[in-house]
PDB file of N, CA and C in Angstrom:
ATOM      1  N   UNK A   1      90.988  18.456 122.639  1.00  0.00           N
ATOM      2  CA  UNK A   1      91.438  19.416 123.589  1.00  0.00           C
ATOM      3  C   UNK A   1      92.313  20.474 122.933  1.00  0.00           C
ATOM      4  N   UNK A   2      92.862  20.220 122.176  1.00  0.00           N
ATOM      5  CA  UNK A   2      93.821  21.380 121.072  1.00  0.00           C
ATOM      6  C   UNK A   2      93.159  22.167 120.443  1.00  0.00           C
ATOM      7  N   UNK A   3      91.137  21.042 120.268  1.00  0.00           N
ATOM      8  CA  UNK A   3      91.318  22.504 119.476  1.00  0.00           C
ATOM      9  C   UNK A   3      90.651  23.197 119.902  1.00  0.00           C
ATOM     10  N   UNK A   4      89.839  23.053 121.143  1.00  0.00           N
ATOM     11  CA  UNK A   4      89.425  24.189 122.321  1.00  0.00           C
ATOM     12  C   UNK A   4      90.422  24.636 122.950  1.00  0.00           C
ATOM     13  N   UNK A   5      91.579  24.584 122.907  1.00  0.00           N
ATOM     14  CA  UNK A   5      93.071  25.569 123.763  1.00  0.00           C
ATOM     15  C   UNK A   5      93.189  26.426 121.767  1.00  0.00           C
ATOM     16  N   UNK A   6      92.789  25.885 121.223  1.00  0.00           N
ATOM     17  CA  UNK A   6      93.201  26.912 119.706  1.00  0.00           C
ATOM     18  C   UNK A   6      92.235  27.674 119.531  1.00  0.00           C
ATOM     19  N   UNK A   7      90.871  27.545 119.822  1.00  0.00           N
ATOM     20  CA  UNK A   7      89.404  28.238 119.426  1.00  0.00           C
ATOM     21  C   UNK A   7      89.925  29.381 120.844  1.00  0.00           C
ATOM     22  N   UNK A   8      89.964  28.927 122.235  1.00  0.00           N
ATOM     23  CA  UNK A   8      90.108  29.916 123.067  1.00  0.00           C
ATOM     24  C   UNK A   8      91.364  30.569 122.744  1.00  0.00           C
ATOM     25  N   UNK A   9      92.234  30.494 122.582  1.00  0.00           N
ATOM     26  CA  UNK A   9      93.630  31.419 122.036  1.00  0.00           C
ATOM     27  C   UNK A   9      92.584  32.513 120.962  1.00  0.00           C
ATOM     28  N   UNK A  10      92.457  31.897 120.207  1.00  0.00           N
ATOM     29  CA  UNK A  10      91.779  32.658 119.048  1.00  0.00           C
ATOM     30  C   UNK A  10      91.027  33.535 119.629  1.00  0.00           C
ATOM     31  N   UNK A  11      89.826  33.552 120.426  1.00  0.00           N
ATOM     32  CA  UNK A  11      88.910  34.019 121.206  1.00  0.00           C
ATOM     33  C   UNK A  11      89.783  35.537 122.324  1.00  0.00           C
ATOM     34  N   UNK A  12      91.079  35.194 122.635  1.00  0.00           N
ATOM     35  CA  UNK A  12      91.240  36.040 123.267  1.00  0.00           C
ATOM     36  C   UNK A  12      92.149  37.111 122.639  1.00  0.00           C
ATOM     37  N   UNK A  13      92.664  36.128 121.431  1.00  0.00           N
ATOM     38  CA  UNK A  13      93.377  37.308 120.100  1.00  0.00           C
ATOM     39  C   UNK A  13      92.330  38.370 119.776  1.00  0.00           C
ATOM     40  N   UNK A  14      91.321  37.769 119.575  1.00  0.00           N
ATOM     41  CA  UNK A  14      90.343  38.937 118.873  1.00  0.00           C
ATOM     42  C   UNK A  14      89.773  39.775 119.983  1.00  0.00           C
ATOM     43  N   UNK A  15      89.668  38.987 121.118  1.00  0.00           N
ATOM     44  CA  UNK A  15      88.597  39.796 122.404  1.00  0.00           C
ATOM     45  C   UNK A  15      90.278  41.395 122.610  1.00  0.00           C
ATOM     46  N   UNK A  16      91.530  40.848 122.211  1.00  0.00           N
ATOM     47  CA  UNK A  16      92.711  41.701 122.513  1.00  0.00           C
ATOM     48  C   UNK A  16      92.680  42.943 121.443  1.00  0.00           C
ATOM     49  N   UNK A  17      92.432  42.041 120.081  1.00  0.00           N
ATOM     50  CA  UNK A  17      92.537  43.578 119.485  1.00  0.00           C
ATOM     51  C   UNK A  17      91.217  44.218 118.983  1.00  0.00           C
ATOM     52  N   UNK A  18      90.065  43.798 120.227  1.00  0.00           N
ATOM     53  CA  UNK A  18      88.941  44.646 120.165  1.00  0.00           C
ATOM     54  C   UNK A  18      89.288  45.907 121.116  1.00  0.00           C
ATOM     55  N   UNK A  19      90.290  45.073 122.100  1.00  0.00           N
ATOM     56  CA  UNK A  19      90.467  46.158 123.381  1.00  0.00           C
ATOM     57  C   UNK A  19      91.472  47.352 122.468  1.00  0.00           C
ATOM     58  N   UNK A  20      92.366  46.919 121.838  1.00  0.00           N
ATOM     59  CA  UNK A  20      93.439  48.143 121.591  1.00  0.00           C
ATOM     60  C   UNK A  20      92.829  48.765 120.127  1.00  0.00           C
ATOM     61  N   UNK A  21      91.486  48.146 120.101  1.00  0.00           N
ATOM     62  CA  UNK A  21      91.094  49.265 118.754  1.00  0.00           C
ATOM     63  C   UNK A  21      90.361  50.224 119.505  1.00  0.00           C
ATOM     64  N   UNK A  22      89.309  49.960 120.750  1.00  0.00           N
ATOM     65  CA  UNK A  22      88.703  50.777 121.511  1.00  0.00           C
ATOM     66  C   UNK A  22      89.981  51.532 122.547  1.00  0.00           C
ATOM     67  N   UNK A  23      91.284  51.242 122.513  1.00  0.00           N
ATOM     68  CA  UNK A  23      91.906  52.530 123.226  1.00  0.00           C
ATOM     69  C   UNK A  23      92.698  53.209 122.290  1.00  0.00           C
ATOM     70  N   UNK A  24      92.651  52.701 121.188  1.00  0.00           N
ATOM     71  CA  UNK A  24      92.999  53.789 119.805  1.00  0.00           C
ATOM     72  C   UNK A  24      92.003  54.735 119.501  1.00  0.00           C
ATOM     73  N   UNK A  25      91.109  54.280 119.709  1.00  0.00           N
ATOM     74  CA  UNK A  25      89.462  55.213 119.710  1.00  0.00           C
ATOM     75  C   UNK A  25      89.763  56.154 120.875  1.00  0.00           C
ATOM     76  N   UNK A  26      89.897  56.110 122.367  1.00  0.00           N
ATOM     77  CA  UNK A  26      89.537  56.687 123.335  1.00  0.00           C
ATOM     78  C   UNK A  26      91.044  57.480 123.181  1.00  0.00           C
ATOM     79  N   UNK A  27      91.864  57.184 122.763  1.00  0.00           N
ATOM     80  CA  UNK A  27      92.878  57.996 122.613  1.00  0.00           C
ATOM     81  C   UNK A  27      92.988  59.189 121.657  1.00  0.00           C
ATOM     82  N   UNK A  28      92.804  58.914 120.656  1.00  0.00           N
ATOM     83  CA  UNK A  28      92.496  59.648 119.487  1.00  0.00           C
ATOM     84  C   UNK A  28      91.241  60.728 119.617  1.00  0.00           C
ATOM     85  N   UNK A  29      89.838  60.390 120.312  1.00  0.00           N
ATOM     86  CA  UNK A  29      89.163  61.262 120.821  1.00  0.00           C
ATOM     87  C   UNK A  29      90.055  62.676 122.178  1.00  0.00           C
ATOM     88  N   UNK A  30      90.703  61.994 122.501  1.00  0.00           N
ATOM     89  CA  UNK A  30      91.369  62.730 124.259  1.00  0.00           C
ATOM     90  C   UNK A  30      91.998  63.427 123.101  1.00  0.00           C
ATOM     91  N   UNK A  31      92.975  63.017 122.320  1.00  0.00           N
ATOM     92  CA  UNK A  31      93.715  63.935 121.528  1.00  0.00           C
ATOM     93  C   UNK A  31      93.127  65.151 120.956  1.00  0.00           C
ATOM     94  N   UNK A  32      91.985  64.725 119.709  1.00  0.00           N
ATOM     95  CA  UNK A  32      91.095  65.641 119.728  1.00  0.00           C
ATOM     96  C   UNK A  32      90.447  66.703 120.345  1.00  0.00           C
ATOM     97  N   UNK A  33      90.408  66.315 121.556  1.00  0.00           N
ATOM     98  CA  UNK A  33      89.778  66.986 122.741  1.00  0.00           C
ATOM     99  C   UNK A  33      90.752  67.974 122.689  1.00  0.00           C
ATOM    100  N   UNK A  34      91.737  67.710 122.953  1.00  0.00           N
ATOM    101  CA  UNK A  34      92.800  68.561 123.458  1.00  0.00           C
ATOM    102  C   UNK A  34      93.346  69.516 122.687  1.00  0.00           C
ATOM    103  N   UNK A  35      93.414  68.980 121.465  1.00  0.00           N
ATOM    104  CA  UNK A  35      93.503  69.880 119.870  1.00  0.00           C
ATOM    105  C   UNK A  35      92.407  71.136 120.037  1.00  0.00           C
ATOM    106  N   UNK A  36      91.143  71.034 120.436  1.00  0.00           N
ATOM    107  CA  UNK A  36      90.267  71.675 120.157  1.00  0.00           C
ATOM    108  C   UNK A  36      90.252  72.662 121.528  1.00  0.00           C
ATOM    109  N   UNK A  37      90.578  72.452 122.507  1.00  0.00           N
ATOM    110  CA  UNK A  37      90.639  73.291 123.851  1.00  0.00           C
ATOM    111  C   UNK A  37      92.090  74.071 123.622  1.00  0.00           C
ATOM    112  N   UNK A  38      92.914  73.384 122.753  1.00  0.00           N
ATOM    113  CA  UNK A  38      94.002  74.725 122.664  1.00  0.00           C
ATOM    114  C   UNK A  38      93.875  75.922 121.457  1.00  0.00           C
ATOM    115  N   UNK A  39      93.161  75.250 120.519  1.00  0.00           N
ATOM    116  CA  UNK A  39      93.059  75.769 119.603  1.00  0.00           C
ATOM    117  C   UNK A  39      91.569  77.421 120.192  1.00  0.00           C
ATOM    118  N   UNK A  40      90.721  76.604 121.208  1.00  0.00           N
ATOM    119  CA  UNK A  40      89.963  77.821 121.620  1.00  0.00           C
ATOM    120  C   UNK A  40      90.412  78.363 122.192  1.00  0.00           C
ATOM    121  N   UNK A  41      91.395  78.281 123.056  1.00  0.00           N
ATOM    122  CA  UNK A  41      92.433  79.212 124.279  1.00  0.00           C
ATOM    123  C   UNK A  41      92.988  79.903 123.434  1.00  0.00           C
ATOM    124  N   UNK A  42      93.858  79.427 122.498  1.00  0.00           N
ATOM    125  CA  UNK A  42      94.747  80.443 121.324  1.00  0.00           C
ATOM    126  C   UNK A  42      93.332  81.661 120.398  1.00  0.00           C
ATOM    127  N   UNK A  43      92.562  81.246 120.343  1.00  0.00           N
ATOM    128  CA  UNK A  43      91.326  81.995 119.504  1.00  0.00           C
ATOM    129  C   UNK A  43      90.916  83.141 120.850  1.00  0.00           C
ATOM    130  N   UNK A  44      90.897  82.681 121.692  1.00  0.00           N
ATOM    131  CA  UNK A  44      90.597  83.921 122.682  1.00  0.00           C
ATOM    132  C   UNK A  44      91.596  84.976 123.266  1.00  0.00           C
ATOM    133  N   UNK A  45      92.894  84.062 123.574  1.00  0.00           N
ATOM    134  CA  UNK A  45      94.273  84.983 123.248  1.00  0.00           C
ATOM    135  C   UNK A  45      94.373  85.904 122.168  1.00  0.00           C
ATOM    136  N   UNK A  46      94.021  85.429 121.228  1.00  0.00           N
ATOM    137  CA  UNK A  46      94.433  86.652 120.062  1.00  0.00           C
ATOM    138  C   UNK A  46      93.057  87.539 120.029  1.00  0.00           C
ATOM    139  N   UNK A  47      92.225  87.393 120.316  1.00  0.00           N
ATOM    140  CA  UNK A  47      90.816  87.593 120.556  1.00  0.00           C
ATOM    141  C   UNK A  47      91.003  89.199 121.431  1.00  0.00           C
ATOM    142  N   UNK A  48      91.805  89.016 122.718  1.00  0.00           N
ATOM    143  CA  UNK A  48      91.776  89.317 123.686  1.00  0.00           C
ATOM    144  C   UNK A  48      93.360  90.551 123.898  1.00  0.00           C
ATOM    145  N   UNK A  49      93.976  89.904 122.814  1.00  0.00           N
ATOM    146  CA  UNK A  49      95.610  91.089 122.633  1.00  0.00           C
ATOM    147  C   UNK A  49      94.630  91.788 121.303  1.00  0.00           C
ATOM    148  N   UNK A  50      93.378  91.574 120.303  1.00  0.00           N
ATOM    149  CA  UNK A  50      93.580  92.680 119.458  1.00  0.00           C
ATOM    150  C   UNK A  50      92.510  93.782 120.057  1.00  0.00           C
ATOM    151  N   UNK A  51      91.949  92.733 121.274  1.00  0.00           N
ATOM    152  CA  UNK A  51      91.192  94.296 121.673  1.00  0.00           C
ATOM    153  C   UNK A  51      91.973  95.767 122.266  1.00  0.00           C
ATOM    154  N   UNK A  52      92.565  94.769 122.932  1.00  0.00           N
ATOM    155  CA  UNK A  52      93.753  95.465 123.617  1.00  0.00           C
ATOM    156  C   UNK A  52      94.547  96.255 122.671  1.00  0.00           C
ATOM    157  N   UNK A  53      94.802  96.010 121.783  1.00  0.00           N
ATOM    158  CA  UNK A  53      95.324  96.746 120.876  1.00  0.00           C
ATOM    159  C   UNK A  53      94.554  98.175 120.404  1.00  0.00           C
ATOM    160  N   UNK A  54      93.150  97.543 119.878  1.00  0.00           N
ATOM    161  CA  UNK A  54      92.536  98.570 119.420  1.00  0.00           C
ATOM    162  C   UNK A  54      91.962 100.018 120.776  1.00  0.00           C
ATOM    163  N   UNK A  55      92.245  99.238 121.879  1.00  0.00           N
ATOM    164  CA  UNK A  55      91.941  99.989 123.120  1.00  0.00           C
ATOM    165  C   UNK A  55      93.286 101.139 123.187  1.00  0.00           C
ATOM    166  N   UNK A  56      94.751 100.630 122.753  1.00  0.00           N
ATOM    167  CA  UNK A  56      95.679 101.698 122.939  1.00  0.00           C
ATOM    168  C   UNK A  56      95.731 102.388 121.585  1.00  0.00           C
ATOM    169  N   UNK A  57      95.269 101.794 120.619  1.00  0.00           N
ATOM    170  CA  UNK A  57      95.083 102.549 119.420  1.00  0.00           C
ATOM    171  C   UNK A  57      94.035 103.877 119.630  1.00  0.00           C
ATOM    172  N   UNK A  58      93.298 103.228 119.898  1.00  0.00           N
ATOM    173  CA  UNK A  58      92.097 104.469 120.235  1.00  0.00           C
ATOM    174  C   UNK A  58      92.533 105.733 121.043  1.00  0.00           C
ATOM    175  N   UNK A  59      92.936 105.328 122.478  1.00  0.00           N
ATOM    176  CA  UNK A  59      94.013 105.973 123.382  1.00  0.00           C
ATOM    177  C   UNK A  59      94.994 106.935 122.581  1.00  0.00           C
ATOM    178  N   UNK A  60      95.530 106.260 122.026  1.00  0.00           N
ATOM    179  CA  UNK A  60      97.063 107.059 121.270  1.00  0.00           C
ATOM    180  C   UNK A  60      96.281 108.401 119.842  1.00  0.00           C
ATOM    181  N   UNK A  61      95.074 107.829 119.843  1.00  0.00           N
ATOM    182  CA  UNK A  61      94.514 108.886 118.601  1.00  0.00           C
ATOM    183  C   UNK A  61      93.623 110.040 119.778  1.00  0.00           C
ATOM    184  N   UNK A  62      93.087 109.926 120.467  1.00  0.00           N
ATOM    185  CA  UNK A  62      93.158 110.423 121.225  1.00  0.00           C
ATOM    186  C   UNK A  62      93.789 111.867 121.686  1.00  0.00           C
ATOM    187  N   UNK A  63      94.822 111.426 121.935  1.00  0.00           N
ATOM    188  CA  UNK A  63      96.023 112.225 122.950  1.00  0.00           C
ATOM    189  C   UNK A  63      96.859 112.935 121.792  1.00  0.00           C
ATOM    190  N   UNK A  64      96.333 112.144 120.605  1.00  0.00           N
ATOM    191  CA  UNK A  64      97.098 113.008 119.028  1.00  0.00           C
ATOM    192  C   UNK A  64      96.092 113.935 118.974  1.00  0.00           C
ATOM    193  N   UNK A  65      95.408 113.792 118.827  1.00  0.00           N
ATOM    194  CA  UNK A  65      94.147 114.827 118.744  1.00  0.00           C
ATOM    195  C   UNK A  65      94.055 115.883 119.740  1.00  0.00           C
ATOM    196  N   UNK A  66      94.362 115.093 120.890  1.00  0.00           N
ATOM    197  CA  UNK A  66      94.798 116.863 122.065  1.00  0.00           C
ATOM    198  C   UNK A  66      95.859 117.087 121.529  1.00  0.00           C
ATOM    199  N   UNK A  67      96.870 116.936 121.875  1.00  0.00           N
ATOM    200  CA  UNK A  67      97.957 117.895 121.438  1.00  0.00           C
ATOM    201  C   UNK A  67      97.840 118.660 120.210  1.00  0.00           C
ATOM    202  N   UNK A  68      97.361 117.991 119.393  1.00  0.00           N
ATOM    203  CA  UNK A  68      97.061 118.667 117.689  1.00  0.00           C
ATOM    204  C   UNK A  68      96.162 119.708 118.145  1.00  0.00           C
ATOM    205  N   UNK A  69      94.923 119.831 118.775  1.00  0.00           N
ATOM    206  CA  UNK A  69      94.058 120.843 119.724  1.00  0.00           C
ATOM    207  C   UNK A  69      95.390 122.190 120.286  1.00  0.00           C
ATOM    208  N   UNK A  70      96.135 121.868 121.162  1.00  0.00           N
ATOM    209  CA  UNK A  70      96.637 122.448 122.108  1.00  0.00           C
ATOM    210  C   UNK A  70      97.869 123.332 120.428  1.00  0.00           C
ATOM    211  N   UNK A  71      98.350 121.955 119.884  1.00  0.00           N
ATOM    212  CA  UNK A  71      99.317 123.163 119.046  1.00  0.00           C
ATOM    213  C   UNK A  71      98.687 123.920 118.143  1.00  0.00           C
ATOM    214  N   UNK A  72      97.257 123.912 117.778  1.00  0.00           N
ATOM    215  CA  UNK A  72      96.415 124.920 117.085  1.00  0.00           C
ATOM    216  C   UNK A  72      96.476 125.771 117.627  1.00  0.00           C
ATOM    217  N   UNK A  73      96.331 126.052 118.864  1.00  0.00           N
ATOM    218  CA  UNK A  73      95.597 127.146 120.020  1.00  0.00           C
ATOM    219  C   UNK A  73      96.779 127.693 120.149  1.00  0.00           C
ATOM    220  N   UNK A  74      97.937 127.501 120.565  1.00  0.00           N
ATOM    221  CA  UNK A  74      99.478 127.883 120.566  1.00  0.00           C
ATOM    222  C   UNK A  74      99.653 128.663 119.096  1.00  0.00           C
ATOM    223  N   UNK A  75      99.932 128.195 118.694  1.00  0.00           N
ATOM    224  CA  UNK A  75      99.876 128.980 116.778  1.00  0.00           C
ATOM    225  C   UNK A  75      98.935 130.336 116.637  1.00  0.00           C
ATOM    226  N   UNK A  76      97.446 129.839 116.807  1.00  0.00           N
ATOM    227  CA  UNK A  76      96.845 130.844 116.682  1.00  0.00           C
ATOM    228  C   UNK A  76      96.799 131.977 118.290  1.00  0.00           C
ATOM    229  N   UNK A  77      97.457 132.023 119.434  1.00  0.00           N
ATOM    230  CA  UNK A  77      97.652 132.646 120.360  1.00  0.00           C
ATOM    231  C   UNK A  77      99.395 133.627 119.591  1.00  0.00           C
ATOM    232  N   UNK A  78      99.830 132.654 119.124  1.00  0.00           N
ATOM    233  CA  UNK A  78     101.310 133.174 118.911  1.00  0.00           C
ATOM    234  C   UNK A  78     101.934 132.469 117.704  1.00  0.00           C
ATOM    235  N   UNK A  79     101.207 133.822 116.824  1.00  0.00           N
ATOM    236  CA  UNK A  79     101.754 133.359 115.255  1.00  0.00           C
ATOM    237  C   UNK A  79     103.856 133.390 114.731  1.00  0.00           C
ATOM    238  N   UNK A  80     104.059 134.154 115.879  1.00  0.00           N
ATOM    239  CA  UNK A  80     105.352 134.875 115.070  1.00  0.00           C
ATOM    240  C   UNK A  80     106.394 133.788 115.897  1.00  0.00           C
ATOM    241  N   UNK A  81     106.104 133.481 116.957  1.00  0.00           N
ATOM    242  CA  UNK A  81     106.865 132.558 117.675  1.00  0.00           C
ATOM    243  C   UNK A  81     106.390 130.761 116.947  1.00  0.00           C
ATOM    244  N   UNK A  82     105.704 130.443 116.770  1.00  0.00           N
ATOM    245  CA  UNK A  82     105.180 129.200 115.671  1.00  0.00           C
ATOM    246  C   UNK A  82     106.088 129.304 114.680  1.00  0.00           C
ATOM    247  N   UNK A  83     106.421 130.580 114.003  1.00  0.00           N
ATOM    248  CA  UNK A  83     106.946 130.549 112.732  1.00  0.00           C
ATOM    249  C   UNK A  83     108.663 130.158 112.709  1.00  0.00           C
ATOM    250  N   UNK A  84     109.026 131.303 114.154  1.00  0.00           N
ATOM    251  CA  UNK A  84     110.240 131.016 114.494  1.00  0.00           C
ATOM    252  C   UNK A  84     110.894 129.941 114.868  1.00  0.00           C
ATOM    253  N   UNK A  85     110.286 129.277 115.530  1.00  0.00           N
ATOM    254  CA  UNK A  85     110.181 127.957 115.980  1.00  0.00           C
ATOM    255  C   UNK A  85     110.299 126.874 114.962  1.00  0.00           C
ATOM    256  N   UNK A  86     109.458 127.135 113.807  1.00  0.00           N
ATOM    257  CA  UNK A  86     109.529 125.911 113.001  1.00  0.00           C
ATOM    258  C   UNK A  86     110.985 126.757 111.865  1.00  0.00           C
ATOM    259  N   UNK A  87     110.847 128.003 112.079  1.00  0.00           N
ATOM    260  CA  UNK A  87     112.516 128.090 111.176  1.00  0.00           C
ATOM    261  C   UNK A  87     113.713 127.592 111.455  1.00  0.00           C
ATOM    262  N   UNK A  88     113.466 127.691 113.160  1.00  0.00           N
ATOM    263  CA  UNK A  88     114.144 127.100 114.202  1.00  0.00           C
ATOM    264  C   UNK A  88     114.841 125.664 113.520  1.00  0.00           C
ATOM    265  N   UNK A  89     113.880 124.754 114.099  1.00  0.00           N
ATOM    266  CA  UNK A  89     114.062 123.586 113.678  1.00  0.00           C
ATOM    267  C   UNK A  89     114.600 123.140 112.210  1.00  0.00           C
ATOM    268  N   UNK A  90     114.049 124.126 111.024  1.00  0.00           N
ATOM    269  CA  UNK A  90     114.306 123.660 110.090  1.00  0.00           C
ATOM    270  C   UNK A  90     115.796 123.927 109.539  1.00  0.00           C
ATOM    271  N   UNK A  91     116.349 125.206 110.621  1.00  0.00           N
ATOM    272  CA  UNK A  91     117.664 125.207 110.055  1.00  0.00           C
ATOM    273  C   UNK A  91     118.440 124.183 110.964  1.00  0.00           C
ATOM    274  N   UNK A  92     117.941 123.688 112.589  1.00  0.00           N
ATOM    275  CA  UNK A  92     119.263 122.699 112.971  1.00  0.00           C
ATOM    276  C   UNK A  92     118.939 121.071 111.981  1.00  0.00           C
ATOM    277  N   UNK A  93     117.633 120.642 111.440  1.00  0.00           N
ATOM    278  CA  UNK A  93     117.435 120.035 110.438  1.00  0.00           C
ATOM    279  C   UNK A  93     118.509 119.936 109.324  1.00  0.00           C
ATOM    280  N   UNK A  94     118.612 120.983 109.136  1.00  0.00           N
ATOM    281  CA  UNK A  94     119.409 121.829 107.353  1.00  0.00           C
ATOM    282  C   UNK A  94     121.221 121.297 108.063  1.00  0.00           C
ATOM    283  N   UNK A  95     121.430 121.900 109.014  1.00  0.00           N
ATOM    284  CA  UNK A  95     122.575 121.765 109.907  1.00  0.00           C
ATOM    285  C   UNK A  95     123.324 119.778 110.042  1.00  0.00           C
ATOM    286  N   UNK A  96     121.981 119.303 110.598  1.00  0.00           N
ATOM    287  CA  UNK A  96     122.738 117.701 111.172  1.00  0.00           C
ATOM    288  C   UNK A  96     122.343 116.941 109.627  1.00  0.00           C
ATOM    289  N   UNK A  97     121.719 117.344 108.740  1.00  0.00           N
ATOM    290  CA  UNK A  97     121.835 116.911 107.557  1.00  0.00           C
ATOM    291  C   UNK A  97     123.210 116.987 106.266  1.00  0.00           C
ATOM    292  N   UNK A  98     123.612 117.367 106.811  1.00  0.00           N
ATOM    293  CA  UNK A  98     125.341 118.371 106.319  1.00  0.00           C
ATOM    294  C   UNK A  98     126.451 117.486 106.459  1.00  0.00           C
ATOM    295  N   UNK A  99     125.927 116.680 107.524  1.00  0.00           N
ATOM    296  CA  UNK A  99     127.013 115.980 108.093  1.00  0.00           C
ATOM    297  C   UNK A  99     127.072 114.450 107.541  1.00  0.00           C
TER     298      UNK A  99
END
């Protein structure tokens, strides 16, 4: 009788760490899982701020390009005031540089 209460002990040692090797398995997969669903959320985040980026980049070249348009047309409408203007500037330039 001891040594069927020792064979079944034995029997349920091993039937035990069949169970906690299969929830080291099912754990370690969930982990995985989860590694890999943040890691694609973060890949589409950055995915998704550099379009965005290149969308206000584009925008901002743009609106450089009109104004650069508009101060051509200004210049060549009114050469002598362009000139004054930038002497303008270059002497309060010359001026807060002094200091």
């Amino acid at each position: 009788m001891a040594d069927a209460n020792s064979q079944n002990l034995e029997e349920q040692i091993n039937r035990l760490q069949d169970d906690v090797r299969a929830i080291a398995a099912s754990l370690t997969r969930l982990g995985e899982n989860k590694v890999a669903e943040a890691r694609s959320g973060a890949k589409r985040q950055y995915r998704n701020v550099l379009d965005s980026g290149h969308e206000v980049a584009d925008e901002l070249s743009d609106q450089v390009a009109a104004y650069e348009g508009q101060l051509v047309e200004a210049i060549r409408e009114r050469p002598l005031t362009a000139v004054a203007g930038a002497i303008g500037v270059g002497f309060l330039i010359a001026l807060l540089s002094r200091r």
